[in-house]
Structure formats: structure tokens, C-alpha cells
Protein backbone atom coordinates (compact mmCIF):
# COMPACT_ATOMS: atom_id res chain seq x y z
CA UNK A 1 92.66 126.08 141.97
CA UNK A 2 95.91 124.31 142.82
CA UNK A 3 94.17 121.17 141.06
CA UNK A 4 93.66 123.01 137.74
CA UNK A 5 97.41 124.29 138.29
CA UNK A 6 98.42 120.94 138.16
CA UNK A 7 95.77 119.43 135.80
CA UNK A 8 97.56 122.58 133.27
CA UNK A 9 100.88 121.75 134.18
CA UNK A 10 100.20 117.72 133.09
CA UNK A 11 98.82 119.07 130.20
CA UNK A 12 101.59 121.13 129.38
CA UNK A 13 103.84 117.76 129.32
CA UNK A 14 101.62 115.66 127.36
CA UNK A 15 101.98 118.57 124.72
CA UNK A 16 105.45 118.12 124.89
CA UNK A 17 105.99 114.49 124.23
CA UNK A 18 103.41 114.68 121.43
CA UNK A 19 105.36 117.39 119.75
CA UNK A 20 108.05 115.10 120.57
CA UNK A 21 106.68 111.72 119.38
CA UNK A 22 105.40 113.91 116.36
CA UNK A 23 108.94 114.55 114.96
CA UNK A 24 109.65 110.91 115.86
CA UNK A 25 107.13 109.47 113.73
CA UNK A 26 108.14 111.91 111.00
CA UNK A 27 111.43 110.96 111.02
CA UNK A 28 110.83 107.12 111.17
CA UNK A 29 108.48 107.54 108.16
CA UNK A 30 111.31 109.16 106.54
CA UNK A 31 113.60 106.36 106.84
CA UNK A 32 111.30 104.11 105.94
CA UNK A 33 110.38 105.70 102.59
CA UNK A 34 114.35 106.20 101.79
CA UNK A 35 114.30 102.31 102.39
CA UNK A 36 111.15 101.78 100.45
CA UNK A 37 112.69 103.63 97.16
CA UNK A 38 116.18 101.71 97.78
CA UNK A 39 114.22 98.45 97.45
CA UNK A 40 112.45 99.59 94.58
CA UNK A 41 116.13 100.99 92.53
CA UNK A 42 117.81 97.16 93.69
CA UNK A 43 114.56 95.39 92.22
CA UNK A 44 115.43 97.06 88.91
CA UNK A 45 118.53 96.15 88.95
CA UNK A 46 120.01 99.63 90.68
CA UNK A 47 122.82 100.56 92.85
CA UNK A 48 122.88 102.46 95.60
CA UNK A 49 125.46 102.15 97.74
CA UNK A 50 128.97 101.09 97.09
CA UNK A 51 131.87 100.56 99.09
CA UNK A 52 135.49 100.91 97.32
CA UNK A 53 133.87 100.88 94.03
CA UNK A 54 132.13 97.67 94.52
CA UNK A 55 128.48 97.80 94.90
CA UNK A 56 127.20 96.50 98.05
CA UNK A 57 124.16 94.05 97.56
CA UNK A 58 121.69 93.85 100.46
CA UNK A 59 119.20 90.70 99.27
CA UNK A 60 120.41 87.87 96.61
CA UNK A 61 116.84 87.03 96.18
CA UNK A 62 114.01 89.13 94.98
CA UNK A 63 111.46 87.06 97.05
CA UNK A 64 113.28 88.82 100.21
CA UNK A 65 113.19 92.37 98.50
CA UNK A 66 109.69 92.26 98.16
CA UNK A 67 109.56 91.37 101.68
CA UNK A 68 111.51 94.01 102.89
CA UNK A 69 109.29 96.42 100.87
CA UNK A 70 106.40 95.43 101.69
CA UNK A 71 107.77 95.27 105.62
CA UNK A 72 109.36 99.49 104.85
CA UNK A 73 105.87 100.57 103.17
CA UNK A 74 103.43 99.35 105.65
CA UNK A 75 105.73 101.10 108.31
CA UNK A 76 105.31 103.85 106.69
CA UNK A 77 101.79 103.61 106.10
CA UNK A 78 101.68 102.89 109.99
CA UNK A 79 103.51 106.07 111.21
CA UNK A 80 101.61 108.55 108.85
CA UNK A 81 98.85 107.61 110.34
CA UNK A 82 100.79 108.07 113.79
CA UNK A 83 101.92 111.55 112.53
CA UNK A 84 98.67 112.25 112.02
CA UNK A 85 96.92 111.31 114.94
CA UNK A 86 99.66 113.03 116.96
CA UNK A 87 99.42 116.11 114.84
CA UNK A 88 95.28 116.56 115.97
CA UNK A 89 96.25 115.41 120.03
CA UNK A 90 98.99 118.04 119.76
CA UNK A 91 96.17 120.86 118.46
CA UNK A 92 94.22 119.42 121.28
CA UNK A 93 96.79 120.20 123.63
CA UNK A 94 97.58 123.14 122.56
CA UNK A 95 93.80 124.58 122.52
CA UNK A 96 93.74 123.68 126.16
CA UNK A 97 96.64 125.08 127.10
CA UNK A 98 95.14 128.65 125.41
CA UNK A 99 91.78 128.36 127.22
CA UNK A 100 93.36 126.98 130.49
CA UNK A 101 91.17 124.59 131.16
CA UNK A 102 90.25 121.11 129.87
CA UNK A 103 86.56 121.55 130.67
CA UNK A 104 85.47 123.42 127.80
CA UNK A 105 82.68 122.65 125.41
CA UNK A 106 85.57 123.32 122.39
CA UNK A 107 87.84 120.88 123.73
CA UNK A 108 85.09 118.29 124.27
CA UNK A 109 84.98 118.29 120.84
CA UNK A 110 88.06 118.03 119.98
CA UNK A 111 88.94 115.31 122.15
CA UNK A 112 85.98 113.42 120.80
CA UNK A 113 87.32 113.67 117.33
CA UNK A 114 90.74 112.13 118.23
CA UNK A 115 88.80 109.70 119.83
CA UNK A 116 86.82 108.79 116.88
CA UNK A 117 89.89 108.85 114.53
CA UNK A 118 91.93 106.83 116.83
CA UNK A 119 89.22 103.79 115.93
CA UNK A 120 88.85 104.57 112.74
CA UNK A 121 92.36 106.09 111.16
CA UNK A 122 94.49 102.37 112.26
CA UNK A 123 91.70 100.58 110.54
CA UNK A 124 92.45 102.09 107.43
CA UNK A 125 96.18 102.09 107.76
CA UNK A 126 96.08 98.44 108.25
CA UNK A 127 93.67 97.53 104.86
CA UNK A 128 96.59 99.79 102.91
CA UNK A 129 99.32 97.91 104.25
CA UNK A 130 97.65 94.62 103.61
CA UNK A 131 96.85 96.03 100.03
CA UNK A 132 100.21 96.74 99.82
CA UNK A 133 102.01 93.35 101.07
CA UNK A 134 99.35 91.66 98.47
CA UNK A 135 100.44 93.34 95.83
CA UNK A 136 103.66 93.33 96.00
CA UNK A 137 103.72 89.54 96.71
CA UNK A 138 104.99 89.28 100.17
CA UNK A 139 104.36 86.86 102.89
CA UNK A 140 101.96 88.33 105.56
CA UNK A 141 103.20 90.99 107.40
CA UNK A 142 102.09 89.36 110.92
CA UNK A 143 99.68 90.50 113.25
CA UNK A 144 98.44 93.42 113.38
CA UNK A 145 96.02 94.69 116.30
CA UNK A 146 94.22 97.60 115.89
CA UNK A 147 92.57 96.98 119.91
CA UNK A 148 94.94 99.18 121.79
CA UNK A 149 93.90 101.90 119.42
CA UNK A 150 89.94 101.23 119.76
CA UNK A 151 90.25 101.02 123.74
CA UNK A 152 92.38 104.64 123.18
CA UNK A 153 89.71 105.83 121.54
CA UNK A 154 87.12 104.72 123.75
CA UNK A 155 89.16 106.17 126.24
CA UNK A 156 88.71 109.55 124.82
CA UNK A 157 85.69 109.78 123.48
CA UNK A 158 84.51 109.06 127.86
CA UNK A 159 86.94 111.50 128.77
CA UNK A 160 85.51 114.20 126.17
CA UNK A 161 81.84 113.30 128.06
CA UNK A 162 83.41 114.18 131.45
CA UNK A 163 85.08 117.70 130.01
CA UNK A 164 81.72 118.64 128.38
CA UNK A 165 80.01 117.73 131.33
CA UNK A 166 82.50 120.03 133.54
CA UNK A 167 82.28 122.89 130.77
CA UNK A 168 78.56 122.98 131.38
CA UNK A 169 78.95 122.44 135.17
CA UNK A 170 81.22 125.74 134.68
CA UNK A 171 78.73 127.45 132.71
CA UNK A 172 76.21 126.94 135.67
CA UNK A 173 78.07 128.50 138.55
CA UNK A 174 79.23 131.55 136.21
CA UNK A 175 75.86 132.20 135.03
CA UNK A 176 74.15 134.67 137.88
CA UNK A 177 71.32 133.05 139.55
CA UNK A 178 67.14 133.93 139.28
């Protein structure tokens, strides 16, 4: 039992630094939507900040605005979809740490779900942002690879095979024998 002990206690961490990374994401979507609507009040011709009475003028040419908006929405786009993904690992994490063990036919699941969304979710977020840069007539946003996200959720969805596979390797030495 001392590896479970250890297996919960690694668990216990990693439920931590999502929680952590969680509120991180949050906040950098935050900024990034603040920065988003400051763009879009200087395209029209806004203020919004001033120093000494004198407005303070970020970009001279709109060309670079649209840049920098298109650059502040796809971040944000990008770290919703982190928020979110952290949001269902941290639910993982926490289910685990209620039935104190990974190996659980509930947590299988659960972890096979993140795994699926962590292909699938990035996808998406990257077609919005691209949307997005279109349409507001930006240059490309650069490259964007959605592969460490696929092999993460490869990752998991193997993992959630192994913890089903120990949930019904539990389920055999608990049930009496015939």
C-alpha cells in the first residue's frame, strides 16, 4: 500500500498545479480580452490611457492594431480552451482523490474524456483564431501545432486503458471466489 500512498500523494500535487495553472490561464485570458477591447476603442478613434492629460498612443498605424488584435484574441481563444481543459483534469483529480485510487472504472472514464478533448478542443481553438486573424485582416499569426496536444491525449486515453484495466483487476480479487 505504500505505492498507492505515494501514487495519492502525486496525485494530490498534480491537483494542485492544475488548480494553479487554472487561475493562470484565467487570468491571462483576462488580460488579453482587456487588450482585445483597448484595440478595438483606439481603432475607433478612442482613448484610453493618458498620461498628464495627453493621450498616450500605442500604434500610428491601423495595419499594426489589427495585428495586435488579432495576436490578443487568438490568445484568448487559446487559454479558454486551456481553462477549460484544466477545469475537466482538475475534476479528474479531484474524483480520484475522493475514491483514493486511480484504478477505478469512473475515473477511466474520465480520463478518457480529457483525453479525447485534449485532440479535439486545440483543433477547434486554432480554426477560431485563424477565423479571427482572417477577418480582421492580419498577417498570419505563425505556427501553430496542435501535436503536443494530440500525443497528450493519446497519452491519456492509454493511461485511462491501464486504470480500467486495474479497476477490473480490483474488482476480481474483492469479489469472493466459487
Amino acid at each position: 500500500m505504500k505505492s498507492l500512498k505515494t501514487i495519492q500523494k502525486a496525485f494530490h500535487v498534480f491537483q494542485i498545479l492544475a488548480k494553479v495553472a487554472f487561475i493562470l490561464t484565467i487570468v491571462g485570458a483576462s488580460i488579453c480580452a482587456v487588450g482585445a477591447l483597448c484595440c478595438t476603442v483606439w481603432s475607433a478613434g478612442g482613448q484610453v490611457f493618458s498620461l498628464f492629460g495627453e493621450p498616450v498612443t500605442m500604434f500610428s498605424e491601423v495595419g499594426k492594431l489589427n495585428q495586435m488584435q488579432a495576436r490578443l484574441l487568438s490568445n484568448l481563444v487559446y487559454l479558454i480552451t486551456d481553462a477549460i481543459l484544466l477545469g475537466f483534469a482538475g475534476r479528474y483529480f479531484r474524483t480520484e482523490q475522493a475514491e483514493g485510487t486511480p484504478f477505478t472504472h469512473r475515473g477511466a472514464n474520465l480520463v478518457q474524456r480529457l483525453g479525447v478533448r485534449c485532440i479535439w478542443m486545440p483543433i477547434v481553438s486554432i480554426v477560431i483564431a485563424s477565423v479571427l486573424t482572417v477577418c480582421l485582416g492580419a498577417e498570419g499569426g505563425g505556427d501553430v501545432s496542435n501535436l503536443p496536444s494530440v500525443i497528450t491525449g493519446i497519452v491519456l486515453i492509454l493511461a485511462s486503458l491501464i486504470f480500467r484495466y486495474g479497476a477490473e483487476l480490483e474488482e476480481k480479487i474483492a469479489a469472493p471466489r466459487e
